[in-house]
C-alpha atoms as a PDB file:
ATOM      1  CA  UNK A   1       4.756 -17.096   9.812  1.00  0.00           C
ATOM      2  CA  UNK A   2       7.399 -19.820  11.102  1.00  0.00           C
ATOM      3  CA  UNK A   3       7.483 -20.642   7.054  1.00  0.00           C
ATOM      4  CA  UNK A   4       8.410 -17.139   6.356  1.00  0.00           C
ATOM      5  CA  UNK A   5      11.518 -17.017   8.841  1.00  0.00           C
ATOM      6  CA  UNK A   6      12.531 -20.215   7.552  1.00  0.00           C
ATOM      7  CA  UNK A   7      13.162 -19.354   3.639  1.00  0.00           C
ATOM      8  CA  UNK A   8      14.967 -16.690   2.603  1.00  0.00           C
ATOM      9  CA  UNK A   9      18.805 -17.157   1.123  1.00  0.00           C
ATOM     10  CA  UNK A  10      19.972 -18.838   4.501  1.00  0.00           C
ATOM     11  CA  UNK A  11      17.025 -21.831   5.254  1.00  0.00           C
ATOM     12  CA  UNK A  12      16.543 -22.347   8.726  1.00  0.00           C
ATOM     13  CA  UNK A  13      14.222 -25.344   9.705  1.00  0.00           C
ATOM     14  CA  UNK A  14      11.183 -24.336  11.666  1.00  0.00           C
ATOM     15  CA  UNK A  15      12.502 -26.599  15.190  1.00  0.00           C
ATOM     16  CA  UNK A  16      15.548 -23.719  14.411  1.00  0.00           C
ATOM     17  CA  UNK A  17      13.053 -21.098  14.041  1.00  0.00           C
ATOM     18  CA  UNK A  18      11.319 -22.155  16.788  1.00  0.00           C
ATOM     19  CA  UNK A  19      14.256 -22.687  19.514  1.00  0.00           C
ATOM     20  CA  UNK A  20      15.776 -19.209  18.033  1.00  0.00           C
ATOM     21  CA  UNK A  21      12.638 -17.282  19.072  1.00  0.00           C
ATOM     22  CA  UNK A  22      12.508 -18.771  22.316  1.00  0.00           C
ATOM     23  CA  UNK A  23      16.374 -18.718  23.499  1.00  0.00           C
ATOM     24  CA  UNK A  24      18.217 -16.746  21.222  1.00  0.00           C
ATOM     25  CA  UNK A  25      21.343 -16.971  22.811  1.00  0.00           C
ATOM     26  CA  UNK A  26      21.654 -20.294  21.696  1.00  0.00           C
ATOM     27  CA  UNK A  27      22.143 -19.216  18.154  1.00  0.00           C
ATOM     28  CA  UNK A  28      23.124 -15.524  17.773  1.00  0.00           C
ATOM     29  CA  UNK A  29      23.842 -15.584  14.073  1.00  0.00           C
ATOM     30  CA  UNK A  30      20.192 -17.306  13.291  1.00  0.00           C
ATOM     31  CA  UNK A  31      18.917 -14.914  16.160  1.00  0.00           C
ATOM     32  CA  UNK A  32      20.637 -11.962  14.139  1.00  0.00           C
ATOM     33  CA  UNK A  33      19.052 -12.794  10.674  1.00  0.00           C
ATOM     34  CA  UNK A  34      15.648 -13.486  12.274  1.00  0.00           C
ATOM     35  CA  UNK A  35      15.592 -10.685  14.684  1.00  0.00           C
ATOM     36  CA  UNK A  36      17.208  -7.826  12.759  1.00  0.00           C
ATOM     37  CA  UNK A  37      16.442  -8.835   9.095  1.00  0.00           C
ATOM     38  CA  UNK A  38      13.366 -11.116   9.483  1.00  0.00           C
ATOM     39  CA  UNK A  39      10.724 -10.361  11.822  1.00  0.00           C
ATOM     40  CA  UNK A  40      10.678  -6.461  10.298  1.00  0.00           C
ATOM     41  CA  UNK A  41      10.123  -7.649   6.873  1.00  0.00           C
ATOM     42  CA  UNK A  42       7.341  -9.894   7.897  1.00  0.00           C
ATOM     43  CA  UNK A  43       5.838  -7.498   9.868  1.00  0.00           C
ATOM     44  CA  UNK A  44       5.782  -4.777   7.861  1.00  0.00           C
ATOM     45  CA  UNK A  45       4.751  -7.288   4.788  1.00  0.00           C
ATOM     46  CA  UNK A  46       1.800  -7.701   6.824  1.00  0.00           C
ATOM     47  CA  UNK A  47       0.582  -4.085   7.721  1.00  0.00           C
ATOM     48  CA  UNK A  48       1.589  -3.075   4.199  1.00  0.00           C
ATOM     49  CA  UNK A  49      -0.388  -5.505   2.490  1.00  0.00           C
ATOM     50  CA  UNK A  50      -3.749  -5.126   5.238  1.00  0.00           C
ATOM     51  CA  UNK A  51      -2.727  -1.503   4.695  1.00  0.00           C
ATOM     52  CA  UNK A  52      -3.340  -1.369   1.044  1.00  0.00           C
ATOM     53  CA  UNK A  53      -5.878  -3.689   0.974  1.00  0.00           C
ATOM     54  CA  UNK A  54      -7.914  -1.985   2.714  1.00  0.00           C
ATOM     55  CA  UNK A  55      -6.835   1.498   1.111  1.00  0.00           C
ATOM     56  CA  UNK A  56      -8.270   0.147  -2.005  1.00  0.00           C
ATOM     57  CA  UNK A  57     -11.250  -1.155  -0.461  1.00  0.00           C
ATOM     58  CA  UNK A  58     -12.272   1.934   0.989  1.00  0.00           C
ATOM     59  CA  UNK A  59     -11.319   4.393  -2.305  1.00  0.00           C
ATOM     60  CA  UNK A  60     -13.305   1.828  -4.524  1.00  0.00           C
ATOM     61  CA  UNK A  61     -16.624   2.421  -2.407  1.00  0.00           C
ATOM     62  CA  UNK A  62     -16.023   5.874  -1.689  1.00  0.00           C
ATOM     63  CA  UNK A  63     -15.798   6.868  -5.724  1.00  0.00           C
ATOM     64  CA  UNK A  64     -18.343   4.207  -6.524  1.00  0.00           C
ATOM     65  CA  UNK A  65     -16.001   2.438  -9.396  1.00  0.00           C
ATOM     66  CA  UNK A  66     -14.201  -0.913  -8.792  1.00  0.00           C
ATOM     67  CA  UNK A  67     -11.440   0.311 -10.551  1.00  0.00           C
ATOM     68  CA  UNK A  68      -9.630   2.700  -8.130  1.00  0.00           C
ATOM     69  CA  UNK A  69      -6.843   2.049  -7.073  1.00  0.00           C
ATOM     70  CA  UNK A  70      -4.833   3.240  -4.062  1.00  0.00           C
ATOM     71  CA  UNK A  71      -2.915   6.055  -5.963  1.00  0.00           C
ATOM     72  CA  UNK A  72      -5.673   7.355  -7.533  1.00  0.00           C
ATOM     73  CA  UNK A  73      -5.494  10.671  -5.366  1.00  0.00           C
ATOM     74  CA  UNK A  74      -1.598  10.869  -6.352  1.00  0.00           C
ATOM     75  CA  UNK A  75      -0.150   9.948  -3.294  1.00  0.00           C
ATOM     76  CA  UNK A  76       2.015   6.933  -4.886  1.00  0.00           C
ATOM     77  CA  UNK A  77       3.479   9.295  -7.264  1.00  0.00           C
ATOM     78  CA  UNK A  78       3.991  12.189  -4.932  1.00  0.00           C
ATOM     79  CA  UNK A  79       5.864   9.392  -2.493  1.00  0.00           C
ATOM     80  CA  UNK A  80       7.854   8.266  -5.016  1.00  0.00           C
ATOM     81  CA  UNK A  81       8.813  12.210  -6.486  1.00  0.00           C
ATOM     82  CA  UNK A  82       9.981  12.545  -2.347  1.00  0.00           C
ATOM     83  CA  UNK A  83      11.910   9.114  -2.405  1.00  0.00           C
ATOM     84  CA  UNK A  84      13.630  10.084  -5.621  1.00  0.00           C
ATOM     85  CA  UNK A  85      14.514  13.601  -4.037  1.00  0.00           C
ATOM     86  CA  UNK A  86      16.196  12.263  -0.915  1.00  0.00           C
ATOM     87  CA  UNK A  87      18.163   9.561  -2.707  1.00  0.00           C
ATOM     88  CA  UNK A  88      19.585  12.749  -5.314  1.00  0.00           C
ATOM     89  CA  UNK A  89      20.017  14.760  -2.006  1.00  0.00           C
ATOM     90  CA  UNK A  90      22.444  11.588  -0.483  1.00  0.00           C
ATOM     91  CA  UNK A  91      19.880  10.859   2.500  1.00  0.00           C
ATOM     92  CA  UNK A  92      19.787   7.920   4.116  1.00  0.00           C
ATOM     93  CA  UNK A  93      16.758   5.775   4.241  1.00  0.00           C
ATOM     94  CA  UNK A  94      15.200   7.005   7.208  1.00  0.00           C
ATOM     95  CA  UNK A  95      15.459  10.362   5.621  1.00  0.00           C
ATOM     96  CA  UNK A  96      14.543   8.925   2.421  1.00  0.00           C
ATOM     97  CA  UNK A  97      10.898   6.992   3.962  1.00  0.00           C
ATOM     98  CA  UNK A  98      10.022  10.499   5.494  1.00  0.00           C
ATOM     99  CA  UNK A  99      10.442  12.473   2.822  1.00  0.00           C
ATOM    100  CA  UNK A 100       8.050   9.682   0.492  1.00  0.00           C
ATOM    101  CA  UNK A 101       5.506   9.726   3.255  1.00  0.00           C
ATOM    102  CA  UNK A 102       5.454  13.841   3.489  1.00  0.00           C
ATOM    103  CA  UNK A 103       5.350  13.755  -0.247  1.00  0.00           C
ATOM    104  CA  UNK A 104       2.458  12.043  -0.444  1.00  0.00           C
ATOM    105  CA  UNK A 105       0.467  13.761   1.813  1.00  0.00           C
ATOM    106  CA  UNK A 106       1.450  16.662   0.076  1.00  0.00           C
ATOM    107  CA  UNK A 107       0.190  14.960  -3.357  1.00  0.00           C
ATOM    108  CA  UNK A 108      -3.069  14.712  -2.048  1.00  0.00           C
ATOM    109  CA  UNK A 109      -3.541  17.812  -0.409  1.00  0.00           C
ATOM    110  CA  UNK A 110      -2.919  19.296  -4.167  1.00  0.00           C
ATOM    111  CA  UNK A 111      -5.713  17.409  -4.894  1.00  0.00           C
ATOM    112  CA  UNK A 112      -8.215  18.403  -2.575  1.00  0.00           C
ATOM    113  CA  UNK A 113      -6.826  22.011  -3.205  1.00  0.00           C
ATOM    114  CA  UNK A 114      -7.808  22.210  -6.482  1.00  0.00           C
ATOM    115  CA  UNK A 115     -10.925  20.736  -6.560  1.00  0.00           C
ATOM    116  CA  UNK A 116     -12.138  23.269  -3.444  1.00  0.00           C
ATOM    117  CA  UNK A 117     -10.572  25.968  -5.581  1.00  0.00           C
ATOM    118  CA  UNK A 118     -12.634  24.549  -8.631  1.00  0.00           C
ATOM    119  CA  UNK A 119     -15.701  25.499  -5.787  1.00  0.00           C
ATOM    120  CA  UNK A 120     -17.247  21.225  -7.455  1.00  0.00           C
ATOM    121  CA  UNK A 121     -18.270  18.996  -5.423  1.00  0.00           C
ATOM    122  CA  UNK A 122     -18.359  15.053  -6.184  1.00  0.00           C
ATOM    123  CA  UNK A 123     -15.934  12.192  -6.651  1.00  0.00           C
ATOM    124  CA  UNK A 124     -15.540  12.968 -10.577  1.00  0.00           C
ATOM    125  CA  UNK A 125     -13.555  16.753  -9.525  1.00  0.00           C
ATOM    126  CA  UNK A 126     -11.398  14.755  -7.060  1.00  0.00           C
ATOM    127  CA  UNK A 127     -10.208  11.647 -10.122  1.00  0.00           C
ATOM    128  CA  UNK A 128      -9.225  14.408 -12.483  1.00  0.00           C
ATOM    129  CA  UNK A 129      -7.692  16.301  -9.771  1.00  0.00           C
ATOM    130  CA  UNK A 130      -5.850  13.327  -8.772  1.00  0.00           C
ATOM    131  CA  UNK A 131      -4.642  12.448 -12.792  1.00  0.00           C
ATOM    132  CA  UNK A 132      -3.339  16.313 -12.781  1.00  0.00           C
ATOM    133  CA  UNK A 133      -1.297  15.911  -9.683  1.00  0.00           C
ATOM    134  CA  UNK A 134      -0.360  12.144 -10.618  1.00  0.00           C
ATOM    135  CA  UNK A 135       1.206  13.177 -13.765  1.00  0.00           C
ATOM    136  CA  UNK A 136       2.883  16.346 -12.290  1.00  0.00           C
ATOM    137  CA  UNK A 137       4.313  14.210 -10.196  1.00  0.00           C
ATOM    138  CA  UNK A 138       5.349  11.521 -12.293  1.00  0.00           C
ATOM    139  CA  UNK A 139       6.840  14.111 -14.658  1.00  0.00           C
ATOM    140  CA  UNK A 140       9.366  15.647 -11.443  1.00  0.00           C
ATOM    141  CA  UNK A 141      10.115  12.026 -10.935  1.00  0.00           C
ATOM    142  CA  UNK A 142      11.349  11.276 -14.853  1.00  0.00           C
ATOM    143  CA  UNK A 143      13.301  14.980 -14.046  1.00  0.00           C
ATOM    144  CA  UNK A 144      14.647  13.476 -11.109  1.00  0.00           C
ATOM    145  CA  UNK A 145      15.665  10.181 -12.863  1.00  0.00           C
ATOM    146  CA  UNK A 146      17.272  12.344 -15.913  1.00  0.00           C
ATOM    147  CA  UNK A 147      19.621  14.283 -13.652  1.00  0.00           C
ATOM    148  CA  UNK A 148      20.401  11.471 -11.053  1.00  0.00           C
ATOM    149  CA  UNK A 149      24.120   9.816 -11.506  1.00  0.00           C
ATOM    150  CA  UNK A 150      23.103   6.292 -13.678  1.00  0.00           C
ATOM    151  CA  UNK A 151      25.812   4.227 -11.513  1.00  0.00           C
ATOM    152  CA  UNK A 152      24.313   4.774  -8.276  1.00  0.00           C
ATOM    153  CA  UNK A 153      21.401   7.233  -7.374  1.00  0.00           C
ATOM    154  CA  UNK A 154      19.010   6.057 -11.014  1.00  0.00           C
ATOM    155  CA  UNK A 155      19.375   2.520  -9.662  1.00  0.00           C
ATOM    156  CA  UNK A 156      17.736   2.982  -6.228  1.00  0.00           C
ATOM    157  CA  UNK A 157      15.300   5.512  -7.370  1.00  0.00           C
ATOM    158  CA  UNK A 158      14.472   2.770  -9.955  1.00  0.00           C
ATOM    159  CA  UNK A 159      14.665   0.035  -7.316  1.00  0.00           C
ATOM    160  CA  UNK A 160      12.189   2.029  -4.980  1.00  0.00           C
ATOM    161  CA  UNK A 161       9.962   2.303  -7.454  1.00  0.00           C
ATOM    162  CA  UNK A 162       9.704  -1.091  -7.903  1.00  0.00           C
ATOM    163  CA  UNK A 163       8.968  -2.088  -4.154  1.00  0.00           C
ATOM    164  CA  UNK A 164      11.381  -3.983  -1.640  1.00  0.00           C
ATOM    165  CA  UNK A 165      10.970  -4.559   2.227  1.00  0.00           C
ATOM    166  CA  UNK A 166      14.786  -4.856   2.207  1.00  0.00           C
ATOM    167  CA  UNK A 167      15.463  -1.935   4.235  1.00  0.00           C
ATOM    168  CA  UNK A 168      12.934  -1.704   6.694  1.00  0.00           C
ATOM    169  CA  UNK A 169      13.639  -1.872  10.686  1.00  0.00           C
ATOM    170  CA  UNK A 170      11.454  -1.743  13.311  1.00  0.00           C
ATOM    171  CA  UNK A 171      12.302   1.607  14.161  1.00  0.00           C
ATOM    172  CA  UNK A 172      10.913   2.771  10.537  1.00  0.00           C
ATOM    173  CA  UNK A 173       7.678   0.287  11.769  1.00  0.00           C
ATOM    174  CA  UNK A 174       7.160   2.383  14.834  1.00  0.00           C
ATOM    175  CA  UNK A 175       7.567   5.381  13.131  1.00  0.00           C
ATOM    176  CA  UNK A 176       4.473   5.264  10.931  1.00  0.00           C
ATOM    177  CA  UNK A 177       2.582   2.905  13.323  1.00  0.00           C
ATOM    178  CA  UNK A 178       0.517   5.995  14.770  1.00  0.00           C
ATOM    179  CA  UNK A 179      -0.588   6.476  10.968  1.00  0.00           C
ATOM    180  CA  UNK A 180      -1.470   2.924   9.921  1.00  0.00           C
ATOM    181  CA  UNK A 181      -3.193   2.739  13.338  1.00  0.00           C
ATOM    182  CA  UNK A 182      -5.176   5.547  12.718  1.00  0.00           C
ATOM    183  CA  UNK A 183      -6.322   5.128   9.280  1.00  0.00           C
ATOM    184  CA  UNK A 184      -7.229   1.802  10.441  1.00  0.00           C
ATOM    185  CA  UNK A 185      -9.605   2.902  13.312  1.00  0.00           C
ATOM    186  CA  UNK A 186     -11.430   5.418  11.124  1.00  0.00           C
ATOM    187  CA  UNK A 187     -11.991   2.876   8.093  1.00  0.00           C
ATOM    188  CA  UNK A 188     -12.952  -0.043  10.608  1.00  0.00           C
ATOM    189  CA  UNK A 189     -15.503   2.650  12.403  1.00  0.00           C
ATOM    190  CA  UNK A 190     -16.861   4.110   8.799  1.00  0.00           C
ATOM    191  CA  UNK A 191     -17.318   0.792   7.182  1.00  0.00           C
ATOM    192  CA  UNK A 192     -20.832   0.321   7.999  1.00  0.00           C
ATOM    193  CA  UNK A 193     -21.443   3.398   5.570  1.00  0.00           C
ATOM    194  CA  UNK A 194     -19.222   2.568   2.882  1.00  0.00           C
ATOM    195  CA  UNK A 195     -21.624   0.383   1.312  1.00  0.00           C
ATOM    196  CA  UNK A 196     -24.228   3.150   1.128  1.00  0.00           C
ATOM    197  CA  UNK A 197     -22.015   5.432   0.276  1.00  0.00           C
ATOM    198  CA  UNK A 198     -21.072   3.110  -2.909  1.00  0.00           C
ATOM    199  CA  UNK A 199     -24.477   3.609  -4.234  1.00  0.00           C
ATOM    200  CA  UNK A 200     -24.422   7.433  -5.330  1.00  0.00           C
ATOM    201  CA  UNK A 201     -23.913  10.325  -3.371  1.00  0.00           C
ATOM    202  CA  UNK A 202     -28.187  10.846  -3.216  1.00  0.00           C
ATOM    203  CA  UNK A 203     -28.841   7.558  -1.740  1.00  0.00           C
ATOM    204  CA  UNK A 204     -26.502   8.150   1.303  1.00  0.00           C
ATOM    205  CA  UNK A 205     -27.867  11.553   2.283  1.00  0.00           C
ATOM    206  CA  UNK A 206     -31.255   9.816   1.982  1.00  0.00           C
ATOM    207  CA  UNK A 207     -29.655   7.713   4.503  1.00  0.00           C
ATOM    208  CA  UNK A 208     -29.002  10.438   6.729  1.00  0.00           C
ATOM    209  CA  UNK A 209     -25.188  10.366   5.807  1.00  0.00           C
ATOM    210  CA  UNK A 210     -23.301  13.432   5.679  1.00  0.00           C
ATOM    211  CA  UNK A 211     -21.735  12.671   2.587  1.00  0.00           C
ATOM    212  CA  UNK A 212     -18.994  15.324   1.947  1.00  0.00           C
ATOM    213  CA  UNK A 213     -17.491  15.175   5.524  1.00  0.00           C
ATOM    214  CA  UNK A 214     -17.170  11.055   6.092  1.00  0.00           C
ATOM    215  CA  UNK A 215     -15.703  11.415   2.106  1.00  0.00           C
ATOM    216  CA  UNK A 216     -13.241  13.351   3.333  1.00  0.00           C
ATOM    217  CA  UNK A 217     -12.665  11.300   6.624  1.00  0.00           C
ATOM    218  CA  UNK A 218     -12.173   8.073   4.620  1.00  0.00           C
ATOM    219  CA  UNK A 219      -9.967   9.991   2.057  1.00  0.00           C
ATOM    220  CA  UNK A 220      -7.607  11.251   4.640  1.00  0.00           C
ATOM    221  CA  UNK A 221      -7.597   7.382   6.899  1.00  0.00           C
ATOM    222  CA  UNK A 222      -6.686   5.751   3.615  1.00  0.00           C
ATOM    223  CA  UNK A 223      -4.246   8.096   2.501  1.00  0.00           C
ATOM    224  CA  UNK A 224      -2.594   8.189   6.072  1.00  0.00           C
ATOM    225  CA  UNK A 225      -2.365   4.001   4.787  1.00  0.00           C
ATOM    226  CA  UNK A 226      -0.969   4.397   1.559  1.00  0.00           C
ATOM    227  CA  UNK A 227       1.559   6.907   2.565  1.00  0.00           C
ATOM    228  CA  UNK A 228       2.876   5.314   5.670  1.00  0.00           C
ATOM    229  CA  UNK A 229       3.118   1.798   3.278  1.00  0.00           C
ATOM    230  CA  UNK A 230       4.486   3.262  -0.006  1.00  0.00           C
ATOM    231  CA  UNK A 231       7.188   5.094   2.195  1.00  0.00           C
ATOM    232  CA  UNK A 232       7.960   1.461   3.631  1.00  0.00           C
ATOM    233  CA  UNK A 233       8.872  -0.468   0.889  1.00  0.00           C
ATOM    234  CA  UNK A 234       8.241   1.562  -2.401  1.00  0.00           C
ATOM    235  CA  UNK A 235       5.705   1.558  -5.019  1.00  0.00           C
ATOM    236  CA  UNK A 236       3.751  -1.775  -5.092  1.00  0.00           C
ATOM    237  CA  UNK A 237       0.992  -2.781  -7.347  1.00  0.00           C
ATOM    238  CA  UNK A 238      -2.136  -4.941  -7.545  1.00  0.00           C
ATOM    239  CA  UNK A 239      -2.711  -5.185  -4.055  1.00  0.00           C
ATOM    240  CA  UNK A 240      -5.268  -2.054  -3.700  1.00  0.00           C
ATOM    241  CA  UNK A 241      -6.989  -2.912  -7.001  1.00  0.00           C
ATOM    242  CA  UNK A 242      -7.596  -6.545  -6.731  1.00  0.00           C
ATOM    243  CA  UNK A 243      -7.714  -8.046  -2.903  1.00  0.00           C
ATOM    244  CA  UNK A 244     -10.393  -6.050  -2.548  1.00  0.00           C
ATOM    245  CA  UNK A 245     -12.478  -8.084  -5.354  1.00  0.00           C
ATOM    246  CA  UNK A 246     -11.238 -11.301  -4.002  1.00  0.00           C
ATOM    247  CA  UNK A 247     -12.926 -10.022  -0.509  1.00  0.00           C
ATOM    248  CA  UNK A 248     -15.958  -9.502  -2.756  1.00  0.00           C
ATOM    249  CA  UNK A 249     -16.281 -12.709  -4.180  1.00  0.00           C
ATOM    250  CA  UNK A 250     -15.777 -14.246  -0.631  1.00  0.00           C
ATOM    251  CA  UNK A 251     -18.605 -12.268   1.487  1.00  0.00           C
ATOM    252  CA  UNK A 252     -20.040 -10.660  -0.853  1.00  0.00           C
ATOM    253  CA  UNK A 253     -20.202  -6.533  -1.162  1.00  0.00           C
ATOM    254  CA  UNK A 254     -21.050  -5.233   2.384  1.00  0.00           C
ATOM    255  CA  UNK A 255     -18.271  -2.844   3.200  1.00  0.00           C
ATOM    256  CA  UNK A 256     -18.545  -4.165   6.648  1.00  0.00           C
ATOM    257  CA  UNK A 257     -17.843  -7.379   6.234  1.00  0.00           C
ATOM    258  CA  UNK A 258     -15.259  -6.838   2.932  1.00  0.00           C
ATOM    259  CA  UNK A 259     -12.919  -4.563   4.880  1.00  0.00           C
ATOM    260  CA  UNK A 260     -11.706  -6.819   7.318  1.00  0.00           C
ATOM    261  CA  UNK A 261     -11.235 -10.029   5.428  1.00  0.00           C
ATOM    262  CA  UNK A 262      -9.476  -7.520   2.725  1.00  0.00           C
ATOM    263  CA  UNK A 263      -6.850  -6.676   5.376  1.00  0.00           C
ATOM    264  CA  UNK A 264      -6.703 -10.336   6.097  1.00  0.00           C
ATOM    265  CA  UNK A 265      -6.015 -11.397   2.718  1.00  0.00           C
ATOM    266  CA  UNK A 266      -3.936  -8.298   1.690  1.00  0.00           C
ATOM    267  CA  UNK A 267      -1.720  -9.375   4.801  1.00  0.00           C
ATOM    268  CA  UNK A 268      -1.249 -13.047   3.715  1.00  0.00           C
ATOM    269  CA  UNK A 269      -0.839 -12.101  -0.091  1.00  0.00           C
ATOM    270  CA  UNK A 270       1.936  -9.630   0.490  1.00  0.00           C
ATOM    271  CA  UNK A 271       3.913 -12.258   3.130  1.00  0.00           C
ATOM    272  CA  UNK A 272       3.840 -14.812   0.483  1.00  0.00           C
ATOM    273  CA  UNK A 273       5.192 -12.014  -2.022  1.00  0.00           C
ATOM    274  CA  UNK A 274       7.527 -11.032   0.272  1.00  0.00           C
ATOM    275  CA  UNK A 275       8.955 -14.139   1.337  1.00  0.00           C
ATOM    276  CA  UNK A 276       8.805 -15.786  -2.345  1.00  0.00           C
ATOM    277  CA  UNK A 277      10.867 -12.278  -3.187  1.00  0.00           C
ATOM    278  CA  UNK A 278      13.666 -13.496  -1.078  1.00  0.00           C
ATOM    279  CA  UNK A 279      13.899 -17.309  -1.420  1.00  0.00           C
ATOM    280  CA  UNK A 280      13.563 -17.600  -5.750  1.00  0.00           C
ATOM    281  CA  UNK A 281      16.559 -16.348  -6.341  1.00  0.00           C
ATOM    282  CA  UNK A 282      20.012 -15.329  -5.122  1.00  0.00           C
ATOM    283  CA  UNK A 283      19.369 -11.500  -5.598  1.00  0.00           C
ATOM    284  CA  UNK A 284      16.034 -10.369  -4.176  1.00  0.00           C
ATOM    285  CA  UNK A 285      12.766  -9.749  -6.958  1.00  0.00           C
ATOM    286  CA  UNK A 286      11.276  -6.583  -6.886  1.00  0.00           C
ATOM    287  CA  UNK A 287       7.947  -7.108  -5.123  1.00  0.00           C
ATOM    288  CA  UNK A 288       6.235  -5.169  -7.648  1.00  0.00           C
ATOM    289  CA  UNK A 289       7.203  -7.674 -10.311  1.00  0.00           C
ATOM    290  CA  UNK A 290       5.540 -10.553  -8.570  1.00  0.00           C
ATOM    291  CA  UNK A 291       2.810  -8.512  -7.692  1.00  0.00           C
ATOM    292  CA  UNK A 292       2.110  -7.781 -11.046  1.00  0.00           C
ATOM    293  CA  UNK A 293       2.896 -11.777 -12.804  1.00  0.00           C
ATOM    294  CA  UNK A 294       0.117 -12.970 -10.090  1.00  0.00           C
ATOM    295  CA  UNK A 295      -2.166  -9.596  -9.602  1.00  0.00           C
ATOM    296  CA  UNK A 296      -2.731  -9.594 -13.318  1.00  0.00           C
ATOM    297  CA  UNK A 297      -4.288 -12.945 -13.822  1.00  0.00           C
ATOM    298  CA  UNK A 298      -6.063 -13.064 -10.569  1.00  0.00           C
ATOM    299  CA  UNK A 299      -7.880  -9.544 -12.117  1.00  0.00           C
ATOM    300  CA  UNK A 300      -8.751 -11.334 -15.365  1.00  0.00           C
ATOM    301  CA  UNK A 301     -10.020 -14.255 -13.305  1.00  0.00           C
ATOM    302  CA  UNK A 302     -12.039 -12.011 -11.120  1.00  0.00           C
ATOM    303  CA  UNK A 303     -13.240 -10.126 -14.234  1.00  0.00           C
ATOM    304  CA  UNK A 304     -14.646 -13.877 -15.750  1.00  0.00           C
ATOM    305  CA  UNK A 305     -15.882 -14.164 -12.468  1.00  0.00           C
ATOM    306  CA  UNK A 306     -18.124 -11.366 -12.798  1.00  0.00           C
ATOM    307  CA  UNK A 307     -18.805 -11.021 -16.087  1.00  0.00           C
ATOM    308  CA  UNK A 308     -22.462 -11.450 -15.636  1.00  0.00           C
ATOM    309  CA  UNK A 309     -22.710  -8.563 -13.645  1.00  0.00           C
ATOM    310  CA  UNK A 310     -20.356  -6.453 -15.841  1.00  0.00           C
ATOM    311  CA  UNK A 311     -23.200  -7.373 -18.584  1.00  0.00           C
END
């Protein structure tokens, strides 16, 4: 953590760091950068990346396929179509974070909507519910982009997309706290079911598990996560689909012990991002773009990894 104070386009040594945090008055311009520019990109670089970490965890287990993904309900999209609605509308970003994080519980209520209107039950209903809403909503955003002035409002709307902690604050931190802490108490209390729940929807009400309504609890805790991160810092990939299969590979595929050490390693992944981001060049990489260069090959690795039980 000292490291990631320390780079960034002004390098501070860690004794700096160090004294700064301790007696800020000695410095105020170091205390300024870490304080107010900093500390709230770390932090939130941490909860976002336990946050979708364990997101993914949970959505993989709950629709039995270890290819889900965080936005597989719709809720990145639907984030990203509120993002792209308050930047045409001139909002700031506070404005702008709510209106992603509203959004996206919206997207996924769609979801759930139609497949209770559908009167189906099962995981299957839900992913092609969630591909409807996800491209409805991915279609309002390329509406959105078409109509938005190219100097100014396409850039950001592009920029968000792409995933940057440049803008957050604490006060946008303690705004979806209740959320991430929330999600995270329901996940951490239903992992000891997950597992059974990955193994069909018959085995767990052999179990005794009341299938449809800890689904729907799990559904609703890791959208809570996804929303309150994607309204954070944008659209970023990888991190849902593959830190879960390095937890895998690490303890193995008990939900109980996975979920944790997936928040632990989603954490210290995105900080690394994050602070590489801000110290490899003089203008600041689109987190999305490293997560992608490193998520990619880490996924094939993985894959190799497993290929005897792909077989």
């Amino acid at each position: 953590m000292v490291l990631a104070l320390s780079c960034g386009r002004i390098y501070y040594s860690p004794t700096i760091i160090i004294q700064t945090l301790f007696h800020p008055q000695n410095n105020p311009a170091a205390a300024n950068i870490i304080f107010n520019l900093r500390l709230p990109r770390i932090i939130s670089a941490l909860l976002i990346g336990a946050g979708l970490a364990m997101a993914g965890c949970s959505f993989q287990s709950v629709f039995h396929n270890p290819l889900v993904s965080p936005d597989i309900l719709g809720v990145s999209y639907g984030s990203a179509a509120g993002a792209a609605s308050a930047i045409l509308l001139g909002y700031g970003i506070g404005l702008t974070q709510l209106f992603a994080f509203v959004c996206g519980i919206i997207a996924v209520s769609l979801t759930l909507l139609i497949a209770h209107t559908l009167h189906q039950r099962g995981t299957l209903i839900l992913v092609l519910a969630g591909i409807v809403i996800s491209g409805f909503m991915q279609a309002l955003v390329g509406l959105l982009k078409y109509i938005a002035d190219p100097d100014s409002q396409l850039q950001s709307i592009v920029y968000w997309q792409l995933g940057s902690l440049a803008k957050v604050d604490f006060s946008s931190i303690i705004a979806v706290l209740p959320f991430l802490i929330i999600g995270t108490l329901i996940l951490f209390v239903l992992r000891w079911h997950m597992t059974i729940l990955s193994l069909g929807d018959q085995q767990a009400r052999l179990e005794g598990i009341n299938v449809g309504m800890e689904q729907l609890l799990i559904i609703t805790a890791s959208t809570f996560l996804t929303a309150a991160t994607v309204c954070l810092s944008g659209n970023i990939g990888w991190i849902g689909l593959v830190i879960p299969h390095v937890a895998r590979l690490l303890v193995g595929d008990n939900t109980k012990e996975t979920l944790p050490l997936a928040a632990v390693i989603g954490a210290l992944f995105l900080l690394i991002v994050d602070t590489m981001a801000r110290s490899l060049s003089a203008g600041e990489i689109p987190l999305s773009i490293l997560t992608g260069f490193i998520g990619a090959p880490l996924f094939v690795y993985i894959l190799i990894k497993k290929k005897v039980q792909l077989n």
